[in-house]
Protein backbone atom coordinates (compact mmCIF):
# COMPACT_ATOMS: atom_id res chain seq x y z
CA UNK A 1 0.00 0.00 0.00
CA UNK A 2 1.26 3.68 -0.81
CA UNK A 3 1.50 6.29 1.85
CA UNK A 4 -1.43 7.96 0.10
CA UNK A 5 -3.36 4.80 -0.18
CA UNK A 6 -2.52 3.96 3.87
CA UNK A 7 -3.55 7.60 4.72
CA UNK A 8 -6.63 7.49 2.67
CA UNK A 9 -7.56 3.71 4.15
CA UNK A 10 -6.91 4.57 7.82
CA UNK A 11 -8.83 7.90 7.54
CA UNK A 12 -11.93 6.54 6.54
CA UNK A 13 -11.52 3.68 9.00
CA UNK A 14 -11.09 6.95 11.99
CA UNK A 15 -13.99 8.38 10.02
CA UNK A 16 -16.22 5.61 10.33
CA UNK A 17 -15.00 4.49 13.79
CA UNK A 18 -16.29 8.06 14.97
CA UNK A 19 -19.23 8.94 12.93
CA UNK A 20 -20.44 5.32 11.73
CA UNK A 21 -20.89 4.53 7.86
CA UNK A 22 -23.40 6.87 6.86
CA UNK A 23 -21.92 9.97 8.90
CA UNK A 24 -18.69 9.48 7.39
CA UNK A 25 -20.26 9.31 4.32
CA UNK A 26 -22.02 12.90 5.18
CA UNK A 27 -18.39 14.40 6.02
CA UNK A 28 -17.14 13.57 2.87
CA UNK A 29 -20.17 14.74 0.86
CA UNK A 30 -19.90 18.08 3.15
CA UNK A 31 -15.98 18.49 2.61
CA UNK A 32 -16.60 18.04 -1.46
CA UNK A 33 -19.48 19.76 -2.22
CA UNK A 34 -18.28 23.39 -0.69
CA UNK A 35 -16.79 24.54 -3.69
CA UNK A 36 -13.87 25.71 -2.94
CA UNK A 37 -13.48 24.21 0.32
CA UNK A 38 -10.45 25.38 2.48
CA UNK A 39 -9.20 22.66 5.08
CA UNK A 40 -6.35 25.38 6.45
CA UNK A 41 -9.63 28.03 7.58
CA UNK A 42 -12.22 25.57 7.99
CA UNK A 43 -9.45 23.85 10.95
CA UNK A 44 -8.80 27.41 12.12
CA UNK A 45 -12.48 28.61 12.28
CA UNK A 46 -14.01 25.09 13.59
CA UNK A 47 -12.18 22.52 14.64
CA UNK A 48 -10.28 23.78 17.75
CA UNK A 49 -12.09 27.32 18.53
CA UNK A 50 -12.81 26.24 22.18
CA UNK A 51 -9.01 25.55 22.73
CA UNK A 52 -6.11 28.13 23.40
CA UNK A 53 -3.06 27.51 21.71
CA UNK A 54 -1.45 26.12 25.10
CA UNK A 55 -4.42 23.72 25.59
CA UNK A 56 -3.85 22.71 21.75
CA UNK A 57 0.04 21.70 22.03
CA UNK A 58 -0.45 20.34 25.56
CA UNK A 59 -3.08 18.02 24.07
CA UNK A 60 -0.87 17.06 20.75
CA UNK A 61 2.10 16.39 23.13
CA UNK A 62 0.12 14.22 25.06
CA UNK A 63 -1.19 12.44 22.25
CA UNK A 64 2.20 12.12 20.64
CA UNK A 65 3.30 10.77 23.80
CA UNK A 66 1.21 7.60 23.98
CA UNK A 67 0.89 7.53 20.10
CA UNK A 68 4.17 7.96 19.04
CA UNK A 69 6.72 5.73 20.46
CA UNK A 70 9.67 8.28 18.73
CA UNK A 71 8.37 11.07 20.43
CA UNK A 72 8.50 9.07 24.05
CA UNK A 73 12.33 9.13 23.32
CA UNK A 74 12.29 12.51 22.04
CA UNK A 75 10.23 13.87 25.12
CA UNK A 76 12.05 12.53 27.75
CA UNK A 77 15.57 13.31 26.25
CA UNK A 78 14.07 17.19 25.90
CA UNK A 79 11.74 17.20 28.77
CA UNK A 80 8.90 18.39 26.67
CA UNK A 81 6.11 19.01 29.34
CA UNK A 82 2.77 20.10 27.94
């Protein structure tokens, strides 16, 4: 499988883990049929506008932290506290 075909596969699995089939299905009708749809300021105006930017990397470092064995090495090496 290629990168792109892994990311694609394992993002609708996430999608439909969280949503179910036919919600997934909804998300990706929503995301294609804004014309022209912009992930960068739909993320910035939606997805985290209830989180600071301190509650945002504290959360990502946590999450790298149990999700990335690399970044266990890295954190603890550099301390990284979120």
């Amino acid at each position: 499988m290629t990168n792109r075909s892994l990311i694609m596969s394992e993002g609708m699995k996430a999608l439909r883990n969280q949503l179910g089939t036919v919600g997934a299905e909804i998300f990706i009708f929503t995301v294609k049929s804004e014309e022209p749809f912009n992930y960068t300021e739909w993320r910035r105006d939606n997805l985290f506008e209830d989180m600071t930017a301190d509650e945002l990397l504290g959360a990502a470092v946590e999450y790298a932290k149990v999700n990335r064995p690399v970044f266990k090495k890295l954190a603890a090496a550099k301390s990284i506290t979120p």
